[in-house]
Structures are given as structure tokens and as C-alpha cells.
N, C-alpha and C. Protein backbone atom coordinates (compact mmCIF):
# COMPACT_ATOMS: atom_id res chain seq x y z
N UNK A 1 -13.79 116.17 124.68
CA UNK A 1 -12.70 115.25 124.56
C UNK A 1 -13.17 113.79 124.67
N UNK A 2 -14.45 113.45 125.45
CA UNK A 2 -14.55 112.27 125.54
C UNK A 2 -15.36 112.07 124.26
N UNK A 3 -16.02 112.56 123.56
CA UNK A 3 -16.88 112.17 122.75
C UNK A 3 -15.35 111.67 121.37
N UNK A 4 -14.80 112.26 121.25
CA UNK A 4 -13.28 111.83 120.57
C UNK A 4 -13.37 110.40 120.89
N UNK A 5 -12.89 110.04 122.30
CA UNK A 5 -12.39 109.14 122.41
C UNK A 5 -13.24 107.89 122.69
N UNK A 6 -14.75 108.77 121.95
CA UNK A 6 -15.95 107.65 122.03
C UNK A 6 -15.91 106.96 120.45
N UNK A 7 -15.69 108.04 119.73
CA UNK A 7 -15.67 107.97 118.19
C UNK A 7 -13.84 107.17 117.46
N UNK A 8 -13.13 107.35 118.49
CA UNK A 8 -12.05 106.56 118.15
C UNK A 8 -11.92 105.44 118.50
N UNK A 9 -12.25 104.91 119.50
CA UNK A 9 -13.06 103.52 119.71
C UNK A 9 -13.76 102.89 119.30
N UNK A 10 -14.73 103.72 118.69
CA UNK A 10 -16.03 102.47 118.18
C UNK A 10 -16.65 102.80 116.80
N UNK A 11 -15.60 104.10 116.30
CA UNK A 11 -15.87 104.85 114.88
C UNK A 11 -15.80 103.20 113.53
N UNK A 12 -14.19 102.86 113.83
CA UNK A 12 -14.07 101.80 113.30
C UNK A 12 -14.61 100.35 112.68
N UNK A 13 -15.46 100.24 114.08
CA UNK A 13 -16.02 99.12 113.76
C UNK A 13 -17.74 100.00 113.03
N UNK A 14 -18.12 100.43 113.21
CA UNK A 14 -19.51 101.57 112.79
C UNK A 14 -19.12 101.47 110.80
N UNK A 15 -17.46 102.13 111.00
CA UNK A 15 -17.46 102.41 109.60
C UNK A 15 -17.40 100.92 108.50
N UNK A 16 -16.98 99.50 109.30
CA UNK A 16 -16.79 98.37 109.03
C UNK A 16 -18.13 97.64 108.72
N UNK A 17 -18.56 98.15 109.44
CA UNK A 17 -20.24 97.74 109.70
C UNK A 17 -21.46 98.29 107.95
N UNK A 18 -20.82 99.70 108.18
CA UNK A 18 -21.86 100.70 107.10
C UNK A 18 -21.19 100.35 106.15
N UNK A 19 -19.62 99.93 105.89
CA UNK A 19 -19.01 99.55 104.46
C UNK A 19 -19.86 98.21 103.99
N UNK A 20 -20.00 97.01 105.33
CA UNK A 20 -20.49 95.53 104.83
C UNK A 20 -21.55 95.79 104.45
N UNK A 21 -22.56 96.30 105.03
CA UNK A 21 -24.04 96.69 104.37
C UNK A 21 -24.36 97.21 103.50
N UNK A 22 -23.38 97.73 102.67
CA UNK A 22 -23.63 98.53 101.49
C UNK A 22 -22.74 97.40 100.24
N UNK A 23 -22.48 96.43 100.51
CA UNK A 23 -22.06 95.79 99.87
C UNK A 23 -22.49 94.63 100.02
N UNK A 24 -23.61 94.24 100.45
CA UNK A 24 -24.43 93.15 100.10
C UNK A 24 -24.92 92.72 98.82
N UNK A 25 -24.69 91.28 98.35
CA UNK A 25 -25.53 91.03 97.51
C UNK A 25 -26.67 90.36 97.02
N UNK A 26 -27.17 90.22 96.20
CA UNK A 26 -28.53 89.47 96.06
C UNK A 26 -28.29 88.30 96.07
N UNK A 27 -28.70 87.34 97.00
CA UNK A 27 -28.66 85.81 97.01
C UNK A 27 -28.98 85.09 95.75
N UNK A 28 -28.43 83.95 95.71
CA UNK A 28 -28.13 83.57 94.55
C UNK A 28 -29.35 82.39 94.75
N UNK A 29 -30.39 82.54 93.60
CA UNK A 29 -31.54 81.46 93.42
C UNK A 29 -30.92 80.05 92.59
N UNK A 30 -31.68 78.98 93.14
CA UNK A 30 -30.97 78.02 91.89
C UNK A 30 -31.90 77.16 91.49
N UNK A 31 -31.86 76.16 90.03
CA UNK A 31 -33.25 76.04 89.29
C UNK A 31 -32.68 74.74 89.09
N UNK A 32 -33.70 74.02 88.53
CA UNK A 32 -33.05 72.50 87.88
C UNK A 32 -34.20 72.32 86.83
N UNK A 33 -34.10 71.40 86.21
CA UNK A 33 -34.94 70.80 84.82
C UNK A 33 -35.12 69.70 85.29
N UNK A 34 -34.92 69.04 86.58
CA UNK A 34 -35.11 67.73 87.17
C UNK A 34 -36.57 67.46 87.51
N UNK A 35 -37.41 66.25 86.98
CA UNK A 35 -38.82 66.92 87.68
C UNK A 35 -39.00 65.95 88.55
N UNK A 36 -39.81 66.50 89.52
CA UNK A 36 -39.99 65.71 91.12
C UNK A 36 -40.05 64.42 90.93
N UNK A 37 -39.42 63.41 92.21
CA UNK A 37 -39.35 62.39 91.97
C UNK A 37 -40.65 61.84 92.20
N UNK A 38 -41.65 60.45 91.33
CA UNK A 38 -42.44 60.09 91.66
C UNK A 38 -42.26 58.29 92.35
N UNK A 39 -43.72 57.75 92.44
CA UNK A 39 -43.55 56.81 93.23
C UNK A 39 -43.60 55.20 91.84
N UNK A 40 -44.27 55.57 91.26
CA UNK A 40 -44.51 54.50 90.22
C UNK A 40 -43.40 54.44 89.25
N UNK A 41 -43.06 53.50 88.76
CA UNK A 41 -41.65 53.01 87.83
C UNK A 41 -42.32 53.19 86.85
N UNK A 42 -41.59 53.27 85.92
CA UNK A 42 -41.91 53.37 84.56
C UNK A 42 -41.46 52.19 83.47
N UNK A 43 -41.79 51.05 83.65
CA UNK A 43 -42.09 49.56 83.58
C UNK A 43 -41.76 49.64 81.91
N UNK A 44 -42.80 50.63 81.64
CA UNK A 44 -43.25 50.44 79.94
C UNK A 44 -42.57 51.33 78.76
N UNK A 45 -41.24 51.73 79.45
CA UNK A 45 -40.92 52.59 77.96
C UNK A 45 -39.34 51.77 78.27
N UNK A 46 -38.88 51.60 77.39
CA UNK A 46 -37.43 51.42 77.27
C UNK A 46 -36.29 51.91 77.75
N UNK A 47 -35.28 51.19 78.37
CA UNK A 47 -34.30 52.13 79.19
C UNK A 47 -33.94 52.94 77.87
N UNK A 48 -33.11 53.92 78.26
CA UNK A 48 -32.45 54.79 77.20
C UNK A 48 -31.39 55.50 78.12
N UNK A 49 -29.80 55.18 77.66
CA UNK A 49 -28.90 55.59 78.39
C UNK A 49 -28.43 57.20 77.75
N UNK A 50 -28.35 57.83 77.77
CA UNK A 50 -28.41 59.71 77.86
C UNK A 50 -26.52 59.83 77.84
N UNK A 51 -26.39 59.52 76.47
CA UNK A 51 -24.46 59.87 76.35
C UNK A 51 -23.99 61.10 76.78
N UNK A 52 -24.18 62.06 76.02
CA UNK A 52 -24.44 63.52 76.62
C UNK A 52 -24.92 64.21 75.96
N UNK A 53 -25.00 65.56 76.17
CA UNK A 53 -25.61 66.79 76.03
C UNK A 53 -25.01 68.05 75.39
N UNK A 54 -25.10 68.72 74.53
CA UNK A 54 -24.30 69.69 74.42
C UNK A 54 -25.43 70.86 74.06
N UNK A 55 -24.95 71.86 74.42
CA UNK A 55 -25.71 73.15 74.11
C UNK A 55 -24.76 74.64 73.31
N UNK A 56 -25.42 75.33 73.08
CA UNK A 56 -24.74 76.54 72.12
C UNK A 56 -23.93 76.88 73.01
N UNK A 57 -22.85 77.72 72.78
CA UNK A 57 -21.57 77.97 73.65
C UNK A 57 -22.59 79.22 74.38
N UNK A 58 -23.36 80.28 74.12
CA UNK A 58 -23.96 81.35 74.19
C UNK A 58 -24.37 81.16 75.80
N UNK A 59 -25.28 79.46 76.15
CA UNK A 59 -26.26 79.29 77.13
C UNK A 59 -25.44 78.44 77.55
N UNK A 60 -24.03 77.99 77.32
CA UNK A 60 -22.95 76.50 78.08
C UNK A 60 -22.64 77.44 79.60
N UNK A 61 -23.23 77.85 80.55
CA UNK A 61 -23.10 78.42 81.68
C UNK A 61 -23.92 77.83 82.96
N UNK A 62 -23.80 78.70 84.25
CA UNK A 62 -24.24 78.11 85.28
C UNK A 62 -25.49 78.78 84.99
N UNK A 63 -25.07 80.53 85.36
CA UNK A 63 -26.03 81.29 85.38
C UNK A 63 -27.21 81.19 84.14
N UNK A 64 -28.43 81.66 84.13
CA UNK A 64 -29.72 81.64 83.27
C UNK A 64 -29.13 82.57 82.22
N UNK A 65 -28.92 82.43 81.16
CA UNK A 65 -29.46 83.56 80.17
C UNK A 65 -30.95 83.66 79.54
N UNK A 66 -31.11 85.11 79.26
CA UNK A 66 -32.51 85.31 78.90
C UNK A 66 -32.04 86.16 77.55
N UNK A 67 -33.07 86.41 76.71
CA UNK A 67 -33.11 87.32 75.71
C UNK A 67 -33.48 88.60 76.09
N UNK A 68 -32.60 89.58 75.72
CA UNK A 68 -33.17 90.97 76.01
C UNK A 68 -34.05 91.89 75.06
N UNK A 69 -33.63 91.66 73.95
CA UNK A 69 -34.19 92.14 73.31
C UNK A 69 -34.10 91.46 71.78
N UNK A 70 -34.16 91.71 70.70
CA UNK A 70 -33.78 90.78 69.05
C UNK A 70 -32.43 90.43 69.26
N UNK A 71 -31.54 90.91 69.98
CA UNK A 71 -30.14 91.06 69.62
C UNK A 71 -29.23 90.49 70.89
N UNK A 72 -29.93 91.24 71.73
CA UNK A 72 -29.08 91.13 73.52
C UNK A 72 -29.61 89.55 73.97
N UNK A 73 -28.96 89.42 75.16
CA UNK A 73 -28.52 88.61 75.80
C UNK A 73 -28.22 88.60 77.40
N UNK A 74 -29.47 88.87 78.28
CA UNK A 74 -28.70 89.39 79.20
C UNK A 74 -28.30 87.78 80.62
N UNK A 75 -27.24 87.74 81.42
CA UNK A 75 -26.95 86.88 81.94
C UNK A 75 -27.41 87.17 83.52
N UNK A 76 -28.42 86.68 84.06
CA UNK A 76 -29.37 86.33 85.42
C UNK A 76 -28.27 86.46 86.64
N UNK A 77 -27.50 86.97 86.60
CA UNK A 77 -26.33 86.93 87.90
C UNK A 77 -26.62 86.25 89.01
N UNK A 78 -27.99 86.78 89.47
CA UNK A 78 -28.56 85.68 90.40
C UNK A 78 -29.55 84.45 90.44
N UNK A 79 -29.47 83.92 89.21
CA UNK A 79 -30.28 82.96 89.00
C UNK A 79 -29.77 81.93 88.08
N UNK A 80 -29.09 80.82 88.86
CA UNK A 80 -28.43 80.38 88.37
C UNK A 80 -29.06 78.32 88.65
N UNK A 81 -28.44 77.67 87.42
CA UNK A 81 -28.89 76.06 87.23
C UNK A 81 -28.50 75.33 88.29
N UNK A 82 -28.35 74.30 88.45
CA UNK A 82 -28.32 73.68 89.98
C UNK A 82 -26.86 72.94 89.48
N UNK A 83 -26.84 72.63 87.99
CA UNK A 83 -25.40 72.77 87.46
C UNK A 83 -25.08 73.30 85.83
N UNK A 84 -24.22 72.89 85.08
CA UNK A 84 -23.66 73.26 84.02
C UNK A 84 -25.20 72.99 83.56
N UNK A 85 -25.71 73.79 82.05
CA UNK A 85 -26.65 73.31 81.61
C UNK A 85 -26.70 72.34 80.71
N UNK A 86 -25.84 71.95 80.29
CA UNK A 86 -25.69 70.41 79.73
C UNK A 86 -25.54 69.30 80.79
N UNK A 87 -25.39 69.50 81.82
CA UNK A 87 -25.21 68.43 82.92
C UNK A 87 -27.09 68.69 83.47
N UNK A 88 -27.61 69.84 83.50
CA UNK A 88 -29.41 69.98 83.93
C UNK A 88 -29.80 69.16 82.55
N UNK A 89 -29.55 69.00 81.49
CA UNK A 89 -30.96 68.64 80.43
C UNK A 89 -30.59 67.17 80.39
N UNK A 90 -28.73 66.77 80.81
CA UNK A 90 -28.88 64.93 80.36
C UNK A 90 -29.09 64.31 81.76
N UNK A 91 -29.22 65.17 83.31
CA UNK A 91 -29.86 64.19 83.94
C UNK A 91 -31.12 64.73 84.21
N UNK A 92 -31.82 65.54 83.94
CA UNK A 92 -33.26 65.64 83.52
C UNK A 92 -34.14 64.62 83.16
N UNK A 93 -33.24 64.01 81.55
CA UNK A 93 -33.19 63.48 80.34
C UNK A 93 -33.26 62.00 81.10
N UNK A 94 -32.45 61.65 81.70
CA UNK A 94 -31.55 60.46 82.30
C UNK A 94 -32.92 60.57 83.50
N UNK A 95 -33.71 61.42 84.13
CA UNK A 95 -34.60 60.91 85.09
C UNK A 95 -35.57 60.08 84.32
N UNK A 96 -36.00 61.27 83.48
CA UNK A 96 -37.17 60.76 82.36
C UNK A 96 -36.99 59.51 82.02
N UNK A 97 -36.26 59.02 81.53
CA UNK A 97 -36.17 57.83 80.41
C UNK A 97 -35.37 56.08 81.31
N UNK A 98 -35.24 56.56 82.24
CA UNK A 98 -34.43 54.98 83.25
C UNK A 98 -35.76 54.25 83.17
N UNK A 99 -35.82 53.34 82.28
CA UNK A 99 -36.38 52.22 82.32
C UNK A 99 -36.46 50.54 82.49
N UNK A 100 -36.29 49.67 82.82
CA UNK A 100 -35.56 48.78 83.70
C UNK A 100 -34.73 48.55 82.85
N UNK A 101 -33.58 47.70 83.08
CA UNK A 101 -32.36 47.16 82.83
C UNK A 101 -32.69 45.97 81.84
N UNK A 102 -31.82 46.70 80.82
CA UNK A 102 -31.83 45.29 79.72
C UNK A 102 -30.46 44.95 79.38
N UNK A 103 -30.17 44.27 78.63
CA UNK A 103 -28.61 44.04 78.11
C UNK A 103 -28.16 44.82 77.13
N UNK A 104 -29.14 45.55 76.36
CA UNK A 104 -28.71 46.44 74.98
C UNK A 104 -29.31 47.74 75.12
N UNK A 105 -29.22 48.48 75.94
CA UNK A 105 -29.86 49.71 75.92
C UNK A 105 -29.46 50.79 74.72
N UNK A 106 -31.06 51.33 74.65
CA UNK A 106 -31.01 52.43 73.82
C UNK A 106 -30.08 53.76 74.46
N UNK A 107 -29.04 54.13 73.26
CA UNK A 107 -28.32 55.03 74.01
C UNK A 107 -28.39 56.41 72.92
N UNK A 108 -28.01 57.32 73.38
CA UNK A 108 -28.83 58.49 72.92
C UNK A 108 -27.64 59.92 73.27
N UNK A 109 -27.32 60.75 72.06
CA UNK A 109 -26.86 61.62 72.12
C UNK A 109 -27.74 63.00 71.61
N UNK A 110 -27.49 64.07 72.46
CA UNK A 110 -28.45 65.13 72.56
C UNK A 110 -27.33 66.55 71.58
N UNK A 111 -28.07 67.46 70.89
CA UNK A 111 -27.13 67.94 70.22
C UNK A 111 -27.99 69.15 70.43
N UNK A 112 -28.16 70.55 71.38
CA UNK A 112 -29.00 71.38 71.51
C UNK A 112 -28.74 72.58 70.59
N UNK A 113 -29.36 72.68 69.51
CA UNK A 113 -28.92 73.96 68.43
C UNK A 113 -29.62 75.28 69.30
N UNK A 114 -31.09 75.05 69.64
CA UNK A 114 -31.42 76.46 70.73
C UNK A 114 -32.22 75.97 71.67
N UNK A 115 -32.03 77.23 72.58
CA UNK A 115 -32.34 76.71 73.92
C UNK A 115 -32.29 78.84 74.41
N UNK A 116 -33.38 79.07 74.35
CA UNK A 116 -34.19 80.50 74.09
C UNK A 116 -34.95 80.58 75.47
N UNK A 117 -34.99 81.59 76.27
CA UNK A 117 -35.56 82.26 77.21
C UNK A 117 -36.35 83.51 76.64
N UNK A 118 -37.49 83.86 76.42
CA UNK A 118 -37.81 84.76 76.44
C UNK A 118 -38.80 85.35 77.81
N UNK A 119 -38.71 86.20 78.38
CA UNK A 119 -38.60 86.68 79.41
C UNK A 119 -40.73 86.60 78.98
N UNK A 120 -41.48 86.53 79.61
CA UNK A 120 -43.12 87.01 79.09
C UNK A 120 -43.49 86.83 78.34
N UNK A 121 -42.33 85.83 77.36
CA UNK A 121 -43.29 85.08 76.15
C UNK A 121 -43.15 83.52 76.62
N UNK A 122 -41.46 82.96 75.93
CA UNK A 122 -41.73 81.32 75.41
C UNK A 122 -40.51 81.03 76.00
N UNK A 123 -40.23 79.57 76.09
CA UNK A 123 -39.12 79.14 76.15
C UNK A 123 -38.81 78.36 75.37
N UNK A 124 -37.98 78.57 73.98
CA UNK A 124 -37.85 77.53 73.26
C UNK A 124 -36.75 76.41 73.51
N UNK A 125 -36.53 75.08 72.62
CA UNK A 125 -36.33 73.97 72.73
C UNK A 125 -35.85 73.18 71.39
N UNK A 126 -34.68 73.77 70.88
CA UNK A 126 -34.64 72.48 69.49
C UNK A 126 -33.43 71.78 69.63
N UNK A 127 -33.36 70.41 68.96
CA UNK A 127 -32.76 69.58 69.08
C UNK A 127 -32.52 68.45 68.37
N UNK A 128 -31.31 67.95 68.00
CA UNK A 128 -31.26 66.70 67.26
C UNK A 128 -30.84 65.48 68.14
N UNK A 129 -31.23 64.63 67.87
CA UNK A 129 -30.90 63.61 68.83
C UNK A 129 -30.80 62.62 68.30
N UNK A 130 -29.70 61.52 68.44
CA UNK A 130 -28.95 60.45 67.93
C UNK A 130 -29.30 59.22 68.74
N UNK A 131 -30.26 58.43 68.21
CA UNK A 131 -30.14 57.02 68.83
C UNK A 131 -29.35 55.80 68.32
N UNK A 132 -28.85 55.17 68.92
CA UNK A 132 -27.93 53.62 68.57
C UNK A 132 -28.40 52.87 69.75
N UNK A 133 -28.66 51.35 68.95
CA UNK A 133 -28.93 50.01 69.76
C UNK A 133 -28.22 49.39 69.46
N UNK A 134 -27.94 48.92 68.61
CA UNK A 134 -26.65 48.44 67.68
C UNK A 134 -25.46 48.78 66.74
N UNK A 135 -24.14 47.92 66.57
CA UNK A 135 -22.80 48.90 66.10
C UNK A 135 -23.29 48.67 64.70
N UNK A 136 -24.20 48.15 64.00
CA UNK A 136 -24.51 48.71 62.58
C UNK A 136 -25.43 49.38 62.21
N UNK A 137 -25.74 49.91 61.02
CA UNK A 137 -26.22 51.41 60.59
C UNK A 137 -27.46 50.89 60.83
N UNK A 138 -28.33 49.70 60.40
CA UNK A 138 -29.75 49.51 61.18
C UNK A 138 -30.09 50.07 62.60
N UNK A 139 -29.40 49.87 63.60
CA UNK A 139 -29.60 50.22 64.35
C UNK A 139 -29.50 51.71 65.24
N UNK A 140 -29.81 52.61 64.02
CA UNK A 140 -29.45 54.01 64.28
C UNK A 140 -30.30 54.65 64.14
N UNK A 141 -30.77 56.02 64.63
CA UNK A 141 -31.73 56.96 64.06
C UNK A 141 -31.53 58.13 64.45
N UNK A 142 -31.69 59.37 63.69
CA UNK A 142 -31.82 61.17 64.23
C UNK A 142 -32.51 61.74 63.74
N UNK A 143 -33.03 62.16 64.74
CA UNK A 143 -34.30 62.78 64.36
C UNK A 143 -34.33 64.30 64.99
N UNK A 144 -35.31 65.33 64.52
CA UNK A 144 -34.89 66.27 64.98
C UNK A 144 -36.72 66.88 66.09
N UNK A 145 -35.92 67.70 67.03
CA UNK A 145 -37.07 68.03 67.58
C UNK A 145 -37.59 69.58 68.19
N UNK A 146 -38.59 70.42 68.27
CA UNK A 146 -38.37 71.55 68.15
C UNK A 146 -39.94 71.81 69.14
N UNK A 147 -39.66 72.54 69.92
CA UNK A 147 -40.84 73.18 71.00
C UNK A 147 -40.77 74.77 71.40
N UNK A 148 -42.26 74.94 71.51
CA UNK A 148 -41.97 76.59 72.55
C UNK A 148 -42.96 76.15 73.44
N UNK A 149 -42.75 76.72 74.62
CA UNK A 149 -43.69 76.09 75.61
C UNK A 149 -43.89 77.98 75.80
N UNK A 150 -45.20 78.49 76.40
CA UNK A 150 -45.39 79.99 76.88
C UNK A 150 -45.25 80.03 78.31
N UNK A 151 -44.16 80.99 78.59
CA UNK A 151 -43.42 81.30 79.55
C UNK A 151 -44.09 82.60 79.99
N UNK A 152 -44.15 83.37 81.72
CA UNK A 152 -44.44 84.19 81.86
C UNK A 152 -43.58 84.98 82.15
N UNK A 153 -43.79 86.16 83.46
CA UNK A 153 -42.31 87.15 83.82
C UNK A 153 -41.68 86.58 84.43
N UNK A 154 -42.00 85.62 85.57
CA UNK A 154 -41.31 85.39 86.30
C UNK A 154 -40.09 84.23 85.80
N UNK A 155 -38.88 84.14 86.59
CA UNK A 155 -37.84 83.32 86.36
C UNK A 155 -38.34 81.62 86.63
N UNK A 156 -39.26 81.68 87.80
CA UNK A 156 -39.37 80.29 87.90
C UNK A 156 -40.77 79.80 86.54
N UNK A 157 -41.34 81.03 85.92
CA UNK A 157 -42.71 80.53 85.31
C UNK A 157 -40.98 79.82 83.79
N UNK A 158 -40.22 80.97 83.48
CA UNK A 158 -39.43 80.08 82.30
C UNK A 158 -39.08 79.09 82.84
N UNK A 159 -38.67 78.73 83.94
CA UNK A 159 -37.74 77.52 84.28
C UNK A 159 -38.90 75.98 83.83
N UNK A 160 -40.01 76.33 84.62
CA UNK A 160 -41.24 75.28 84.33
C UNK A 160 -41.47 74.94 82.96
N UNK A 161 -41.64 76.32 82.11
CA UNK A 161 -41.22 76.14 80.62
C UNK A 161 -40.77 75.35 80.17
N UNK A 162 -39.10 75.48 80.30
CA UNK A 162 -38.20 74.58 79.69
C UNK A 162 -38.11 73.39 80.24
N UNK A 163 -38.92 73.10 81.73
CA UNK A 163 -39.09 71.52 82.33
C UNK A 163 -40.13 71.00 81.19
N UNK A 164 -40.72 71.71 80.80
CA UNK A 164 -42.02 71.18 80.19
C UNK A 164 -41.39 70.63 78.42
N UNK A 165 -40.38 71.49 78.21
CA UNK A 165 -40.02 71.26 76.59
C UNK A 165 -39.31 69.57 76.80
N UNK A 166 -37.92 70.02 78.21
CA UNK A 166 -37.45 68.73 78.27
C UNK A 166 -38.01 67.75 78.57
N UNK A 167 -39.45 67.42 78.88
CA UNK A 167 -40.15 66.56 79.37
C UNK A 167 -40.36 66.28 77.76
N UNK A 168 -41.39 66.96 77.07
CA UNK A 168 -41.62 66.33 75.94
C UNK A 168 -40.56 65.83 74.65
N UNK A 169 -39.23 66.50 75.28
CA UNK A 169 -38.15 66.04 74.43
C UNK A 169 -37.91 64.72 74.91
N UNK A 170 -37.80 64.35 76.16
CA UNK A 170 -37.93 62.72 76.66
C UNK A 170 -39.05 61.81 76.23
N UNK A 171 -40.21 62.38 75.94
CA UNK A 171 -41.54 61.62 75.09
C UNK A 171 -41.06 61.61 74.16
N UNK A 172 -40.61 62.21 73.53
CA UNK A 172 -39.98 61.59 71.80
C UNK A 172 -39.30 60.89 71.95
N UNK A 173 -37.92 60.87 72.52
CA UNK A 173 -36.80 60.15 72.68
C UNK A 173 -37.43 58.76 72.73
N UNK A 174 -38.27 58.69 73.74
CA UNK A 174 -38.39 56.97 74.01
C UNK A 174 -39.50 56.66 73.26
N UNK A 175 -40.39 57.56 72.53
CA UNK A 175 -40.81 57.05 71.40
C UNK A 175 -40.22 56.46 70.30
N UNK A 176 -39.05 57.43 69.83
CA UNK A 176 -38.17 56.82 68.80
C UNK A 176 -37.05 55.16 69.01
N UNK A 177 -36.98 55.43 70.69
CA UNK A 177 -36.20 54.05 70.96
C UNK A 177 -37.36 53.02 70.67
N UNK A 178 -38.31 53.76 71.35
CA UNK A 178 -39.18 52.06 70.87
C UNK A 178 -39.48 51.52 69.54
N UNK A 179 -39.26 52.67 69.08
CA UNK A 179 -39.58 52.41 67.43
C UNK A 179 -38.06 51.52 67.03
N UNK A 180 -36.83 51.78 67.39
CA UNK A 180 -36.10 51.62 66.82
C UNK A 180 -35.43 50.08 67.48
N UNK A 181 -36.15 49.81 68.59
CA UNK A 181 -36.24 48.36 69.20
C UNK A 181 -36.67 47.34 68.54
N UNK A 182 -37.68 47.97 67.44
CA UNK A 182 -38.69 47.24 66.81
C UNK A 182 -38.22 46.70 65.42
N UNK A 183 -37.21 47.56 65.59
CA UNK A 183 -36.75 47.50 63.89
C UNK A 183 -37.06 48.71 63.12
N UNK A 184 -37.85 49.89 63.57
CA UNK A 184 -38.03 50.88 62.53
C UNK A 184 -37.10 52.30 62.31
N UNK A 185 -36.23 52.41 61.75
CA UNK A 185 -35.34 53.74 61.91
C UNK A 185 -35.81 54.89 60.94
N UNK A 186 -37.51 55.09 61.06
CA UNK A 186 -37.58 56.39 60.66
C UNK A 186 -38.18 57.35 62.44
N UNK A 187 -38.08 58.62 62.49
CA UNK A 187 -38.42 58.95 63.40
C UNK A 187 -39.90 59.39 63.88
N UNK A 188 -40.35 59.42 64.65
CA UNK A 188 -41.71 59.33 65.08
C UNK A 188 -42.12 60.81 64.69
């Protein structure tokens, strides 16, 4: 009888206990395209103000998508951007390129057609991008830009990947502003 009234007492909280533990989930990792802050300014490339960003509706999420296979698509449940991924590539974009303060900055719209995870291969990177310095057509240019950087298994080896595409998508960018500071509106 007492063992009853050992198990009706403290059965409850036991069974409360073995329900929470079995319903744990995997902590949620989070990534950015931001790359570490350094100590030296970047004096010599042109500001360039970063309008925004847009990406395929497919990858417009928090969480990572990866490619599963030719066709699939699978979504990282626990591995997720530090925000929207159009808000990770234009202040990425926006670290890269703050160059001191002028009165006419180069301003710049990002238009992401793909933006590819492959899990042990690549991470691809294409893009058109719209510069204006001025409200007439001289002062315009788009140019288009396209990378795979080789990615390994792991989640953080793609993430470095795609730091690495958006890095060199910011080397163009302010290549083309400088070009287009200069007077030249073909793209680099």
C-alpha cells in the first residue's frame, strides 16, 4: 500500500519529467555573412550606400536552405541566419563598402537571381546590381555578377563560402562605383 502511495505522489512529476525529455529539441545555430570587424578604415574605395537586397522567394527565409538533391530543397530547421537573408547580404554588403562620407554617394541596388547551397560541393552567388550617382542616365550602371566558391560538409564550411562570394560581390561593386565616379558606365 505504501509503495501506491509512493507512486501517486511522485508518479506525476517522473511522468512530467520523461514527457519533457523526450521532447527536446536541437538548439538552434545561427550564421551571418557579416565579416569580422577590422581595425583599419577603408580610406580608398568609395562610400557606396546598399538600397536593398532581394533574393529568390525559394531562399527569402531565416532558416538555411540547402540543395538536396537536382530537384529538392531541404530547409536546415536548426540552422538558421542571424536575420532575413536579404537583411544578411545588404548589411554584409553595407560592412564591406562604408567608405568615408561624401555628398553624392554611390548607391546600389542588389537583385539576387541565385543564391545555391550545395551541401560538399559549392556555394553559388549570382547577381545583378544597379549603381546610380546621379538622377541622369550617365550616371548609372548594371552589371551582372556570378561566383561558386567550394564549400565542404559542414554548415559553417557553406556559410564561409557564401562570406567569401559576398565579399567578392563587394570587390566588384566598388570597383564599378569607382569606375562610375570617374565617368565610365561600362562594368568592370
Amino acid at each position: 500500500m505504501n509503495q501506491f502511495k509512493y507512486y501517486k505522489q511522485w508518479g506525476g512529476v517522473w511522468l512530467c519529467l520523461a514527457f519533457l525529455a523526450g521532447c527536446s529539441s536541437t538548439p538552434i545555430q545561427f550564421h551571418t555573412l557579416m565579416p569580422l570587424p577590422t581595425d583599419t578604415p577603408s580610406d580608398q574605395q568609395e562610400k557606396v550606400v546598399v538600397e536593398s537586397v532581394s533574393v529568390p522567394p525559394q531562399v527569402n527565409r531565416t532558416e538555411l536552405v540547402v540543395r538536396e538533391d537536382a530537384s529538392g530543397l531541404l530547409i536546415l530547421e536548426s540552422e538558421w541566419w542571424g536575420s532575413s537573408l536579404p537583411e544578411e547580404i545588404q548589411s554584409a554588403l553595407t560592412a564591406r563598402l562604408d567608405g568615408p562620407r561624401t555628398p553624392h554617394p554611390v548607391r546600389a541596388w542588389v537583385t539576387v537571381s541565385r543564391f545555391d547551397t550545395i551541401v560538399g560541393q559549392a556555394a553559388w552567388l549570382e547577381a545583378e546590381f544597379r549603381l546610380s550617382v546621379t538622377q541622369d542616365q550617365n550616371g548609372r550602371m548594371t552589371c551582372s555578377f556570378r561566383q561558386k566558391s567550394t564549400a565542404g560538409d559542414s554548415v559553417t564550411s557553406l556559410v564561409l563560402a557564401h562570406q567569401d562570394n559576398v565579399e567578392t560581390l563587394a570587390q566588384r561593386i566598388a570597383e564599378a562605383a569607382r569606375q562610375l565616379k570617374q565617368g565610365q558606365t561600362h562594368c568592370p
